[in-house]
PDB file of N, CA and C in Angstrom:
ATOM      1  N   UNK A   1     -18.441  -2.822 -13.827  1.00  0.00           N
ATOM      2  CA  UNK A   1     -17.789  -2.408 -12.610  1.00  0.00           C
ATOM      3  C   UNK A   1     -17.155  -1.038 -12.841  1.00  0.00           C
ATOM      4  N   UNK A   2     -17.085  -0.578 -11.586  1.00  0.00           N
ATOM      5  CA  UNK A   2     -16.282   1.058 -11.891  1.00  0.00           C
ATOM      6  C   UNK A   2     -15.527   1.305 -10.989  1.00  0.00           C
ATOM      7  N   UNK A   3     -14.256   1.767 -11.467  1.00  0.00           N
ATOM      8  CA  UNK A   3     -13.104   2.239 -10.141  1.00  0.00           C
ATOM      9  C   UNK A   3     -12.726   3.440 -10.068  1.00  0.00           C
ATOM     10  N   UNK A   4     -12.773   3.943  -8.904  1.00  0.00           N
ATOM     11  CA  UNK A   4     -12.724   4.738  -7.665  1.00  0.00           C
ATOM     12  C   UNK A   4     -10.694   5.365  -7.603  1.00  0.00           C
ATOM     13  N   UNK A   5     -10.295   6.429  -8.457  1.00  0.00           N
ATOM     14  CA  UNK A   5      -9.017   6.432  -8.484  1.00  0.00           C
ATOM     15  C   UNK A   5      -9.009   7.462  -6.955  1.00  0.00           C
ATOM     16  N   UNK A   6      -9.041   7.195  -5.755  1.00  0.00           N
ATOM     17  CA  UNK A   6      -8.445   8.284  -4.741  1.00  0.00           C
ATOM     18  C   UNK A   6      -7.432   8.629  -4.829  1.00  0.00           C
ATOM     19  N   UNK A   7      -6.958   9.999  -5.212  1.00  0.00           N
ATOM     20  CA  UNK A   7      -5.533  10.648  -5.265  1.00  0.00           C
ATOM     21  C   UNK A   7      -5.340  11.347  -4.110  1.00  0.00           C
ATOM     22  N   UNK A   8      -4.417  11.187  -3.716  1.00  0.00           N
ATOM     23  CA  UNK A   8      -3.947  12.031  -2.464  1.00  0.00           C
ATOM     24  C   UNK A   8      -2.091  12.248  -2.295  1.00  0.00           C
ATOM     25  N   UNK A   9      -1.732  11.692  -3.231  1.00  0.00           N
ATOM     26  CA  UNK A   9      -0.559  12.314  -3.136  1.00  0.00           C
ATOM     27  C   UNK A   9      -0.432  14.048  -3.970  1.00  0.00           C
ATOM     28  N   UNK A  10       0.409  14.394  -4.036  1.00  0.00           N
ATOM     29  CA  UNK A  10       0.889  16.112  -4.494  1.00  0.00           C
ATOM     30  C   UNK A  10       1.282  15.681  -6.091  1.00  0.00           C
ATOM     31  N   UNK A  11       1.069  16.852  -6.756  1.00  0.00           N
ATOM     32  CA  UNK A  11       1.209  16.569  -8.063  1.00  0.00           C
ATOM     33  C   UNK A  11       2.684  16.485  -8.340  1.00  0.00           C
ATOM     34  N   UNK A  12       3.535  16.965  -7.624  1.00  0.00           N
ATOM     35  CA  UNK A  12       5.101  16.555  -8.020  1.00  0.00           C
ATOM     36  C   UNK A  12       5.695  14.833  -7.540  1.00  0.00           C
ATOM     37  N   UNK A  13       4.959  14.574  -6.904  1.00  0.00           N
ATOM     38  CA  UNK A  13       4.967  12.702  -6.627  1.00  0.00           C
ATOM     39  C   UNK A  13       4.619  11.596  -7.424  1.00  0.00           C
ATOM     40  N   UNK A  14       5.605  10.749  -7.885  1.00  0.00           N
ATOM     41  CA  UNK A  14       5.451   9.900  -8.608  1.00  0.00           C
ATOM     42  C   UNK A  14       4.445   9.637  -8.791  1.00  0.00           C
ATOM     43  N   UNK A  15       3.445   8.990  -7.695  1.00  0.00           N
ATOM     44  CA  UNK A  15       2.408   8.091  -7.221  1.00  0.00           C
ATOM     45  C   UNK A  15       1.464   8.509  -7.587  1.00  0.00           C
ATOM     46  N   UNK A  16       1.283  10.592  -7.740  1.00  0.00           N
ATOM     47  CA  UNK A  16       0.309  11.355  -8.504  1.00  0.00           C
ATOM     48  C   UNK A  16       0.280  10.917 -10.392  1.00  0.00           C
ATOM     49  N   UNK A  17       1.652  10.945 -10.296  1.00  0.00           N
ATOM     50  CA  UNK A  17       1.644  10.255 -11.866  1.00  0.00           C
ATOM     51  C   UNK A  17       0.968   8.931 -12.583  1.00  0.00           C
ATOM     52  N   UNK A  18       1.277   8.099 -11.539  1.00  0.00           N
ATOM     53  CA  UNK A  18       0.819   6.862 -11.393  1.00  0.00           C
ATOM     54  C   UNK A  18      -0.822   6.571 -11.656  1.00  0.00           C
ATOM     55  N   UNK A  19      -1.159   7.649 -10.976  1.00  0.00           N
ATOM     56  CA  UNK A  19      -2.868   7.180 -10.937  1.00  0.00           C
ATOM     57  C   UNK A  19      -3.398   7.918 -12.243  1.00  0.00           C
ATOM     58  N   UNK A  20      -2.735   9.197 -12.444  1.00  0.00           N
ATOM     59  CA  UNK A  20      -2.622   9.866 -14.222  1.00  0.00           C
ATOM     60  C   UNK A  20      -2.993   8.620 -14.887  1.00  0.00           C
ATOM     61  N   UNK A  21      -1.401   8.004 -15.370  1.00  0.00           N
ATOM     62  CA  UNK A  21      -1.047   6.893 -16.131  1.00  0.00           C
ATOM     63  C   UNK A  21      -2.205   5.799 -15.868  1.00  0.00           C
ATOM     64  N   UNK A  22      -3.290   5.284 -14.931  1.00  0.00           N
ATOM     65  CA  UNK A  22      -3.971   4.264 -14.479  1.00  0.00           C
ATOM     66  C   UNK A  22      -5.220   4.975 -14.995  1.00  0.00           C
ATOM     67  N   UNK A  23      -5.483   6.386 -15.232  1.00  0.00           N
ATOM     68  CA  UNK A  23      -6.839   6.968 -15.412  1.00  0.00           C
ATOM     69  C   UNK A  23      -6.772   6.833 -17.157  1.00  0.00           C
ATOM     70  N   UNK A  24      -5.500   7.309 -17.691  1.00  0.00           N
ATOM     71  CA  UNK A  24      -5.414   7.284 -19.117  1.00  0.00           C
ATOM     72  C   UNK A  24      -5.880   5.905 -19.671  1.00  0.00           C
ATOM     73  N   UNK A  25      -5.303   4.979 -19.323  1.00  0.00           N
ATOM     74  CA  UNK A  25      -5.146   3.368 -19.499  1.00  0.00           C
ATOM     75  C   UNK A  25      -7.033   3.180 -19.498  1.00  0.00           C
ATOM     76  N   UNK A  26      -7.460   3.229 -18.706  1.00  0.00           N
ATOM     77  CA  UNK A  26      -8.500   2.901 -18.160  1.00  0.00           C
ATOM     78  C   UNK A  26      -9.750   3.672 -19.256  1.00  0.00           C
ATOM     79  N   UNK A  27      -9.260   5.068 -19.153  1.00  0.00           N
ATOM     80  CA  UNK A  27     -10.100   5.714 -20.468  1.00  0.00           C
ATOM     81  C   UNK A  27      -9.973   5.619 -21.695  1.00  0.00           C
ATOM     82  N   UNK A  28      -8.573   4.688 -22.472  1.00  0.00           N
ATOM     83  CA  UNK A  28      -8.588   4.456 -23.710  1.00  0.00           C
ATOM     84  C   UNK A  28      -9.219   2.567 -23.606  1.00  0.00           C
ATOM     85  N   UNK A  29      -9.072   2.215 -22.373  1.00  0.00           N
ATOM     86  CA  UNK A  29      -9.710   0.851 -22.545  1.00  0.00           C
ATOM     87  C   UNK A  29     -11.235   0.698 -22.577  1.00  0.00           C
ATOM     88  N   UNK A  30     -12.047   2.318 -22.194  1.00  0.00           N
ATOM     89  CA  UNK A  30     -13.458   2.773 -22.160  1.00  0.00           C
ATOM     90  C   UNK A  30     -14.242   2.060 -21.006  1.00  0.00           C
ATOM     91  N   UNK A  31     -13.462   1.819 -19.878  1.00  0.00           N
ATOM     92  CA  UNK A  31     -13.501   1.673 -19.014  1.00  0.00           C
ATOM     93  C   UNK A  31     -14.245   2.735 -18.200  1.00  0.00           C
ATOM     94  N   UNK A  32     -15.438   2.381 -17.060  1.00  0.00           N
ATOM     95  CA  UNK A  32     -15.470   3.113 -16.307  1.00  0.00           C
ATOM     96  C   UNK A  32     -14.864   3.779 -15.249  1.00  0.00           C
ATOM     97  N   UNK A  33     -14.567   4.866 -14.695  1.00  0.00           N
ATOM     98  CA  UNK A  33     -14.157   5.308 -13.286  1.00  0.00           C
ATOM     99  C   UNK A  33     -14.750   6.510 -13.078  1.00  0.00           C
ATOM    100  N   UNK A  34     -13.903   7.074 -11.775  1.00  0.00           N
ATOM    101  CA  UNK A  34     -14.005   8.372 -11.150  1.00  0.00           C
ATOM    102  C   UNK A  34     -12.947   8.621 -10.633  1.00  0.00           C
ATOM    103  N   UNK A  35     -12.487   9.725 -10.299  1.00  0.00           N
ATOM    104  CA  UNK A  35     -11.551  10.249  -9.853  1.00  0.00           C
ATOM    105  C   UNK A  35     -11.655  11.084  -8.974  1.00  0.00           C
ATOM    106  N   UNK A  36     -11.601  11.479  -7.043  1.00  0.00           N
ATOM    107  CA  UNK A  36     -11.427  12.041  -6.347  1.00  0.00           C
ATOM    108  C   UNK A  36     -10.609  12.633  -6.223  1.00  0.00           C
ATOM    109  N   UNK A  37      -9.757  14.105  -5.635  1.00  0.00           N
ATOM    110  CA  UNK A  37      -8.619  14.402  -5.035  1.00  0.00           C
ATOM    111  C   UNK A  37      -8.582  15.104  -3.290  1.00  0.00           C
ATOM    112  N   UNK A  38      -7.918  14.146  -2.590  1.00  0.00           N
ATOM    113  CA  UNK A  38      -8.091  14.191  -1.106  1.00  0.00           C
ATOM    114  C   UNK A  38      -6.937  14.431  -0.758  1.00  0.00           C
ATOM    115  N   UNK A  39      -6.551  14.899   0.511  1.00  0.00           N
ATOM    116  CA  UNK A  39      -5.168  15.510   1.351  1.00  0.00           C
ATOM    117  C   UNK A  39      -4.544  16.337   0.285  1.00  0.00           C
ATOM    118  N   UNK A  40      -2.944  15.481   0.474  1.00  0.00           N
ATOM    119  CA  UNK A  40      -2.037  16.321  -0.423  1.00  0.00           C
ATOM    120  C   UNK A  40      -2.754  16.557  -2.246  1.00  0.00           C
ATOM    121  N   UNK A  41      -3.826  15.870  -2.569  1.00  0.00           N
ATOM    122  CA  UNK A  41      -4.421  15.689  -3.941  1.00  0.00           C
ATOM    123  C   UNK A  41      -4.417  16.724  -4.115  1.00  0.00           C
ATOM    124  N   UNK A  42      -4.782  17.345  -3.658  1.00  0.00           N
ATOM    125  CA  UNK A  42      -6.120  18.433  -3.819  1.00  0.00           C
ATOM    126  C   UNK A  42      -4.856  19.672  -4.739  1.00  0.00           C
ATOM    127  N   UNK A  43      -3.484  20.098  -4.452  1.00  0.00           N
ATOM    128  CA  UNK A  43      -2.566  20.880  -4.813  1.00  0.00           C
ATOM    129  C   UNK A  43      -2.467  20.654  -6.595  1.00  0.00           C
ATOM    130  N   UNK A  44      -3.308  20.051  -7.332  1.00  0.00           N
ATOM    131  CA  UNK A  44      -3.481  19.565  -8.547  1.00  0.00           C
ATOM    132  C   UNK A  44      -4.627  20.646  -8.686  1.00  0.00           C
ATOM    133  N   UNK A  45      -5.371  21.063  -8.156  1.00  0.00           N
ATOM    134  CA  UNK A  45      -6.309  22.486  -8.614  1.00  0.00           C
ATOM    135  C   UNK A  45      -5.589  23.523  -8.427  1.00  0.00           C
ATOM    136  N   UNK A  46      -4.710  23.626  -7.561  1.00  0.00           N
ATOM    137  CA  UNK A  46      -4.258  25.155  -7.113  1.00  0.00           C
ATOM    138  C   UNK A  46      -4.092  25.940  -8.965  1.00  0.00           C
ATOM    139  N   UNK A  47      -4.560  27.033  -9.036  1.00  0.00           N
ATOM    140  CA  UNK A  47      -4.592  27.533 -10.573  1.00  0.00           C
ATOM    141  C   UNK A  47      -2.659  28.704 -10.734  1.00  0.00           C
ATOM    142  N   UNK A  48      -2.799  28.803  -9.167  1.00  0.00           N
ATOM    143  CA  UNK A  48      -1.547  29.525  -9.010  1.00  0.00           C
ATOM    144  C   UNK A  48      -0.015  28.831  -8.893  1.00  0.00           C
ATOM    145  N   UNK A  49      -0.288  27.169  -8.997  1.00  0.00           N
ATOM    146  CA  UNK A  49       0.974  26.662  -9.094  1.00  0.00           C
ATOM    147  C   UNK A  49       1.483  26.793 -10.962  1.00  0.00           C
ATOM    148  N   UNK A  50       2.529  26.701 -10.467  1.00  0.00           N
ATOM    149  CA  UNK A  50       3.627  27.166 -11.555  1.00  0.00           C
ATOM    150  C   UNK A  50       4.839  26.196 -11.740  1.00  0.00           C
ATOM    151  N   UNK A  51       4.691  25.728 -13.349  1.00  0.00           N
ATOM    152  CA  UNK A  51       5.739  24.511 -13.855  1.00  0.00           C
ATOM    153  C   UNK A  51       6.511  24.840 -14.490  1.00  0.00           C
ATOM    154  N   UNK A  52       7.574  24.739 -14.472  1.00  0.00           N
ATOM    155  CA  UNK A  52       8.993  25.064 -15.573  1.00  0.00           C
ATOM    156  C   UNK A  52       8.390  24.435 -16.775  1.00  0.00           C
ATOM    157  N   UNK A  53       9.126  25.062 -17.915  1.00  0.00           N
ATOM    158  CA  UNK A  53       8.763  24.758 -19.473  1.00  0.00           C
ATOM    159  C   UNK A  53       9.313  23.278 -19.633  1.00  0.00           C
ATOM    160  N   UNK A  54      10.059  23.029 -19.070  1.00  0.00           N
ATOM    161  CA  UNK A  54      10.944  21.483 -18.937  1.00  0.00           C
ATOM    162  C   UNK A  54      10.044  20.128 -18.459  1.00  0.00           C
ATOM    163  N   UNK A  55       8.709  20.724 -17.576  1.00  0.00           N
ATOM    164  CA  UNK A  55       8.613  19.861 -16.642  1.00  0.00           C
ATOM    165  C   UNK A  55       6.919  19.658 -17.653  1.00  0.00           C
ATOM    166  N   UNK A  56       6.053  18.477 -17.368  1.00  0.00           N
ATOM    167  CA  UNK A  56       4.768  18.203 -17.444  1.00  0.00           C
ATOM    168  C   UNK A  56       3.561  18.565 -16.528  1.00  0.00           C
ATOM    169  N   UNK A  57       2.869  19.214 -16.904  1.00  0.00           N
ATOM    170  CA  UNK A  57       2.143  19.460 -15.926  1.00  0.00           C
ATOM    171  C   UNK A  57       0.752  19.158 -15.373  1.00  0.00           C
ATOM    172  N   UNK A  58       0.266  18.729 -14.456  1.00  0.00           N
ATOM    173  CA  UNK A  58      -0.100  17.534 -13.915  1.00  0.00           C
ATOM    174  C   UNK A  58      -1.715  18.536 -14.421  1.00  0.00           C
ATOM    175  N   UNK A  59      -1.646  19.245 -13.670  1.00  0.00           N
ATOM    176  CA  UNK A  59      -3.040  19.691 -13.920  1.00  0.00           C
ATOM    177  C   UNK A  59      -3.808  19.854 -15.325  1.00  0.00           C
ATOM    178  N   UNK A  60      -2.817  19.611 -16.063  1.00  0.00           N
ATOM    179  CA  UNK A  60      -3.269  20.075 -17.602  1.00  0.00           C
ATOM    180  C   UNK A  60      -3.409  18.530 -17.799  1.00  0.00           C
ATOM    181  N   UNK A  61      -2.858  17.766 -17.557  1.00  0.00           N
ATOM    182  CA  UNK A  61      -3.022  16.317 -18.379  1.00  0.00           C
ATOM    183  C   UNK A  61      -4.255  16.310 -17.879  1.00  0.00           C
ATOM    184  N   UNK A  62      -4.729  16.440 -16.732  1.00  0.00           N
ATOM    185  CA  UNK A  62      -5.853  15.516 -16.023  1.00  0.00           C
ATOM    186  C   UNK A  62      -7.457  16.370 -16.841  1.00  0.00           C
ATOM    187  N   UNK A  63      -7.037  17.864 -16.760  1.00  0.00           N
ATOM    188  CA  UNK A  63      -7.929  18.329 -17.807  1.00  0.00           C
ATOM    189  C   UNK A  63      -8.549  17.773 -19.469  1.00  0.00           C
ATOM    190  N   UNK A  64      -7.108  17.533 -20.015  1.00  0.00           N
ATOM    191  CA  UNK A  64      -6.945  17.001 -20.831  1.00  0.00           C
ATOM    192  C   UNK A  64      -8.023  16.059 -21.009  1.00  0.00           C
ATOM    193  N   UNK A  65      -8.331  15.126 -20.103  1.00  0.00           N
ATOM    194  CA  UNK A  65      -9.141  13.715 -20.037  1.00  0.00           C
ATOM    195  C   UNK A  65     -10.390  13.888 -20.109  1.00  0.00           C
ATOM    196  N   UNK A  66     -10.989  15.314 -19.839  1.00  0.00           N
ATOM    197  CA  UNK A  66     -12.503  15.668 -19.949  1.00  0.00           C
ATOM    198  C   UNK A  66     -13.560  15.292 -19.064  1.00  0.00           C
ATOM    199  N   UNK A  67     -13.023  14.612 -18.483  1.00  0.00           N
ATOM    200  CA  UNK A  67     -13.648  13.964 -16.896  1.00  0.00           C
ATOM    201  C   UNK A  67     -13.889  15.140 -16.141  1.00  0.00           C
ATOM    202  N   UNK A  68     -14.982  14.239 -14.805  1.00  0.00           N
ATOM    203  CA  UNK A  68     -15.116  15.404 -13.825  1.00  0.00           C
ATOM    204  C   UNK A  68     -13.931  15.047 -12.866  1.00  0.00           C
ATOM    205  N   UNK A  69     -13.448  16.020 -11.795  1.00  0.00           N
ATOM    206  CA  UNK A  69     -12.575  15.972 -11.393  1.00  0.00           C
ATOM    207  C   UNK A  69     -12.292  16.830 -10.111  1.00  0.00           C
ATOM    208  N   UNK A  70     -13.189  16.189  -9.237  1.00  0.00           N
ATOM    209  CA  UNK A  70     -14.067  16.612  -7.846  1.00  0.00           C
ATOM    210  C   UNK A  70     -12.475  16.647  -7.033  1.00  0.00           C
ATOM    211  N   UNK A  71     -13.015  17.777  -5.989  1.00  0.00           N
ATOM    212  CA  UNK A  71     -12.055  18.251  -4.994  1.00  0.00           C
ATOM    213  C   UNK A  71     -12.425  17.933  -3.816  1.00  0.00           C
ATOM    214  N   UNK A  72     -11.948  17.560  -2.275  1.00  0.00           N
ATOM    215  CA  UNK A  72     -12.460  18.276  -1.532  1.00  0.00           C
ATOM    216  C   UNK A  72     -12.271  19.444  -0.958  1.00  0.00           C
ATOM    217  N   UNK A  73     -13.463  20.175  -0.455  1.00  0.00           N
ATOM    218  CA  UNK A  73     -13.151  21.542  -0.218  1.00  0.00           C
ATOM    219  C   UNK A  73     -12.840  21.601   1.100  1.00  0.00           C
ATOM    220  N   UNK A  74     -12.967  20.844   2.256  1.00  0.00           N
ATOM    221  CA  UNK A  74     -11.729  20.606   3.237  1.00  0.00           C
ATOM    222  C   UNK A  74     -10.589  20.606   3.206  1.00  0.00           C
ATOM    223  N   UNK A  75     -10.432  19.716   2.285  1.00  0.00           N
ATOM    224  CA  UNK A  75      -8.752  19.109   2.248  1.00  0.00           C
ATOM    225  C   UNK A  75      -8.249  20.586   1.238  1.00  0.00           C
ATOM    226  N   UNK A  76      -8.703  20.921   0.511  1.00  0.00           N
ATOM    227  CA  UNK A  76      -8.460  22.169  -0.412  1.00  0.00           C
ATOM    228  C   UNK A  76      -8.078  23.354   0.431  1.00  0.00           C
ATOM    229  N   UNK A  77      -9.316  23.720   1.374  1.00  0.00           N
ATOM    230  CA  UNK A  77      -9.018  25.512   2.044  1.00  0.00           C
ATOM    231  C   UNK A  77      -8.041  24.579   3.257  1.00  0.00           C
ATOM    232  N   UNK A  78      -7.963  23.822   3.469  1.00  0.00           N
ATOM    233  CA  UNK A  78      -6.944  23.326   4.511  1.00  0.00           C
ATOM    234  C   UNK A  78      -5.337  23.494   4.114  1.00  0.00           C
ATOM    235  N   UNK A  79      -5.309  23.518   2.660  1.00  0.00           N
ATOM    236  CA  UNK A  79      -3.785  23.900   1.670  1.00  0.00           C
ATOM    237  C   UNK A  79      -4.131  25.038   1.404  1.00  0.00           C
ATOM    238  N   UNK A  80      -5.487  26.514   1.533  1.00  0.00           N
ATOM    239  CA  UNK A  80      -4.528  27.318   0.757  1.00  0.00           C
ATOM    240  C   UNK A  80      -5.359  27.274  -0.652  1.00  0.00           C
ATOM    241  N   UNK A  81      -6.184  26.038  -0.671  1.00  0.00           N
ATOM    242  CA  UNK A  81      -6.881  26.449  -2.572  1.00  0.00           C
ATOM    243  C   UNK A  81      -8.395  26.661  -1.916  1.00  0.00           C
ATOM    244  N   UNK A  82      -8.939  27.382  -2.762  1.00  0.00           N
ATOM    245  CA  UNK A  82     -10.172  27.856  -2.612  1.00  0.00           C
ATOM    246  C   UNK A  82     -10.837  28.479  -4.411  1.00  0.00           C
ATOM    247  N   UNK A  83     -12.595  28.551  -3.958  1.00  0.00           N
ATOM    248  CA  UNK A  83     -13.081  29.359  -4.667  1.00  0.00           C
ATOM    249  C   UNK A  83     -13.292  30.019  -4.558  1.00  0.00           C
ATOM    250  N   UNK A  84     -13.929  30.832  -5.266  1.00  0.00           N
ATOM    251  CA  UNK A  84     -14.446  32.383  -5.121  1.00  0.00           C
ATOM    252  C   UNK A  84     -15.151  32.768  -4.031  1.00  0.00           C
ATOM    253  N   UNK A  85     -16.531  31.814  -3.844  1.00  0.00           N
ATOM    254  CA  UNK A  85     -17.299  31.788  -2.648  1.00  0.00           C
ATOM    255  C   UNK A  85     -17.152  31.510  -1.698  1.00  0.00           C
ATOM    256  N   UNK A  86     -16.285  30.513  -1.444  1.00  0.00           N
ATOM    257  CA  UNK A  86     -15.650  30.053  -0.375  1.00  0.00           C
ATOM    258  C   UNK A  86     -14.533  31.247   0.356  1.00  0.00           C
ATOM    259  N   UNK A  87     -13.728  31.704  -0.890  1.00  0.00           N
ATOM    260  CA  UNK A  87     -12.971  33.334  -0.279  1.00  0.00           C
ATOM    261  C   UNK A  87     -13.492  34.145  -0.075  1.00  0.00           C
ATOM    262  N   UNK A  88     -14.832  34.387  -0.292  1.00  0.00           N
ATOM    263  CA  UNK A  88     -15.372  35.421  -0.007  1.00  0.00           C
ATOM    264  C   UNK A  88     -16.229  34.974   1.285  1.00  0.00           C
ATOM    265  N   UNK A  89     -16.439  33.750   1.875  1.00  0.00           N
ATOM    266  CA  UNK A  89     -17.136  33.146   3.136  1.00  0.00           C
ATOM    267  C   UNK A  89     -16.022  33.887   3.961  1.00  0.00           C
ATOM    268  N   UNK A  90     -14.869  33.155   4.085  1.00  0.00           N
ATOM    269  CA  UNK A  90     -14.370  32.938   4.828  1.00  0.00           C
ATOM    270  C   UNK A  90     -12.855  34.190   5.005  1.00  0.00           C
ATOM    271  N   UNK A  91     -13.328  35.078   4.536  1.00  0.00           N
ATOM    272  CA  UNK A  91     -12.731  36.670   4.085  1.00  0.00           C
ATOM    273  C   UNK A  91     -10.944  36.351   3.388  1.00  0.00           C
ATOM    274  N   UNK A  92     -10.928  35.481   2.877  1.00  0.00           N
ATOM    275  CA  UNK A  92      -9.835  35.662   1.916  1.00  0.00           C
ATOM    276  C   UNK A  92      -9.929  36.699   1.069  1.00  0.00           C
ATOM    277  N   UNK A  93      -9.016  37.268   0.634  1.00  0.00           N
ATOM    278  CA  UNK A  93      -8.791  38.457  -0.619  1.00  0.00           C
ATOM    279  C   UNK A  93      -8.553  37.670  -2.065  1.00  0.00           C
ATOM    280  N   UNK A  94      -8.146  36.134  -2.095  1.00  0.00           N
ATOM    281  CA  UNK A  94      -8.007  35.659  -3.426  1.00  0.00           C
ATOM    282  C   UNK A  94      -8.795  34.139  -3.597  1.00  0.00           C
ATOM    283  N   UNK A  95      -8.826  33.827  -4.731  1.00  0.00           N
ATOM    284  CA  UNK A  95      -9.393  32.365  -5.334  1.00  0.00           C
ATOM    285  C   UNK A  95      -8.255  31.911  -5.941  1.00  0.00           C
ATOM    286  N   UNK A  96      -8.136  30.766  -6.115  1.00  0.00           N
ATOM    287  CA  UNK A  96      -7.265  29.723  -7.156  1.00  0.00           C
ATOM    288  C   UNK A  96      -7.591  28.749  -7.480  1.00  0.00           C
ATOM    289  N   UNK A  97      -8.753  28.464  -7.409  1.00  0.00           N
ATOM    290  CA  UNK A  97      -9.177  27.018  -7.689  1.00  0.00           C
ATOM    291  C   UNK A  97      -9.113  27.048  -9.617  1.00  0.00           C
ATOM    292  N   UNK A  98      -8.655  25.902  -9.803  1.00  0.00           N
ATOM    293  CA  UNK A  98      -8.335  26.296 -11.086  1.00  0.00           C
ATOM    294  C   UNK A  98      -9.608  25.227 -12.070  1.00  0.00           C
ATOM    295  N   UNK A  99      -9.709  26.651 -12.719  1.00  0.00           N
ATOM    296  CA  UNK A  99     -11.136  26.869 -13.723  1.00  0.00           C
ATOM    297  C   UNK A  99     -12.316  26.113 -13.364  1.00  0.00           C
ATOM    298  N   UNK A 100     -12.788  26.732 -12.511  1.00  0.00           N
ATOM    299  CA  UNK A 100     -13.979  25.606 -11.708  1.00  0.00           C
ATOM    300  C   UNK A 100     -15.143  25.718 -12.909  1.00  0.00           C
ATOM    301  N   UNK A 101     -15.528  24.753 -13.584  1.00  0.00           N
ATOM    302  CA  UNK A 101     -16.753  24.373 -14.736  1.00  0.00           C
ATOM    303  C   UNK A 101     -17.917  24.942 -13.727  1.00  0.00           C
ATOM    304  N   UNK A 102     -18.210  24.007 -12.547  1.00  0.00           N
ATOM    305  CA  UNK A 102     -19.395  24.193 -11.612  1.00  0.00           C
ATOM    306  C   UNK A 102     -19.055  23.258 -11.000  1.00  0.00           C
ATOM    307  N   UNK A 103     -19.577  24.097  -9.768  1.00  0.00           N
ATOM    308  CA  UNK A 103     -20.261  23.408  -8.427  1.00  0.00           C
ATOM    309  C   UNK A 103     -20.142  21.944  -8.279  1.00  0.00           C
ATOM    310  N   UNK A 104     -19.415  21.181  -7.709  1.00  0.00           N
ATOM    311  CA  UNK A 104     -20.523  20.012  -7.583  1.00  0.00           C
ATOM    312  C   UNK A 104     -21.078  19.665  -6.547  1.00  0.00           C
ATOM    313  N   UNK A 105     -22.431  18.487  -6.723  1.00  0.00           N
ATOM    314  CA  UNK A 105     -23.397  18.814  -5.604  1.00  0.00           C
ATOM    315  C   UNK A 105     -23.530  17.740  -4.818  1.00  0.00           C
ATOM    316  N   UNK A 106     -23.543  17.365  -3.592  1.00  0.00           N
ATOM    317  CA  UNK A 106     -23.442  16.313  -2.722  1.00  0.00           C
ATOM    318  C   UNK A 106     -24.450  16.871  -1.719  1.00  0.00           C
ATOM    319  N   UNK A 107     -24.745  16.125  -0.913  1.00  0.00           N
ATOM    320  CA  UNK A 107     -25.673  16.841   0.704  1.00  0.00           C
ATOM    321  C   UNK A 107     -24.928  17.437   1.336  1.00  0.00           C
ATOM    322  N   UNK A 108     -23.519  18.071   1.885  1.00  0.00           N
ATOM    323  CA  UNK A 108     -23.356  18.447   2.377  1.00  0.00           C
ATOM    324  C   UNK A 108     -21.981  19.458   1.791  1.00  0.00           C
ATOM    325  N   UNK A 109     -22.333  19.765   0.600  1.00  0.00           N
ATOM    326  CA  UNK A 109     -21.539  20.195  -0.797  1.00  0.00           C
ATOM    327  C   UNK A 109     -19.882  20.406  -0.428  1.00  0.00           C
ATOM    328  N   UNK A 110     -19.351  19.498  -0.006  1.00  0.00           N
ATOM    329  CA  UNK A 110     -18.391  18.770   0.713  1.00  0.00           C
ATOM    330  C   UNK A 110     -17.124  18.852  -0.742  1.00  0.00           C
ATOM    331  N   UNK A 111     -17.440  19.373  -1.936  1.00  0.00           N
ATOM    332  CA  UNK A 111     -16.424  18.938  -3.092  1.00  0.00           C
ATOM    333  C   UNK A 111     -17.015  20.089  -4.298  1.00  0.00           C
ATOM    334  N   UNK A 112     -15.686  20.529  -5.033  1.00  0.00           N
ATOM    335  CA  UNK A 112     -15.821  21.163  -6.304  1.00  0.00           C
ATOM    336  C   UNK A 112     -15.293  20.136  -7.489  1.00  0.00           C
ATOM    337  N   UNK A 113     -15.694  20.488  -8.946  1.00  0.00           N
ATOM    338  CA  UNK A 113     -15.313  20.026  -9.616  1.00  0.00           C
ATOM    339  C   UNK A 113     -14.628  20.973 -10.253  1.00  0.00           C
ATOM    340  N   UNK A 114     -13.604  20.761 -11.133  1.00  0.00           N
ATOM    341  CA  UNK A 114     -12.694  21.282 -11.640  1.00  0.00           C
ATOM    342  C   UNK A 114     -12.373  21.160 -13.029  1.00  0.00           C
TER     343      UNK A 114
END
């Protein structure tokens, strides 16, 4: 069996932590999953958010895990995060999607990975 972590809370929300803590668990038990980030999720790519030295930072743990770690690109240019191509579609002057590996590919290429 394989589970489906949908994140959609913001990376400063507990509940973002929560599904962290449920993805770690799950990958030292060698467990299968996946991991989406939808609505508020998606602020876990922004490459331009910025953490005090005090604080943990969400985007680095989830890197950390080596997983793919698909966006949507709705819910994304709807906050403000984007890629390169996508800023350059849609005449933005900047990107932030943070360190996009590649593409990922669906029919209606609806998501990046990160």
């Amino acid at each position: 069996m394989s589970t489906l972590l949908l994140i959609t809370s913001a990376p400063t929300s507990i509940m973002a932590w929560h599904a962290f803590g449920l993805a770690q668990a799950l990958q030292n038990k060698h467990e299968e999953f996946r991991v989406f980030f939808y609505q508020d999720g998606v602020h876990v790519a922004n490459d331009l958010q910025w953490y005090p030295d005090d604080q943990r930072n969400l985007k680095q743990e989830w890197q950390k895990l080596g997983i793919r770690l698909p966006v949507c690109v709705s819910a994304a240019l709807a906050r403000g995060i984007t890629d390169a191509s996508n800023a350059q579609r849609h005449s933005l002057q900047h990107h932030n999607l943070a360190q996009v590996r590649q593409n990922a590919e669906r029919a209606d290429g609806a998501y990046w990975r990160w």
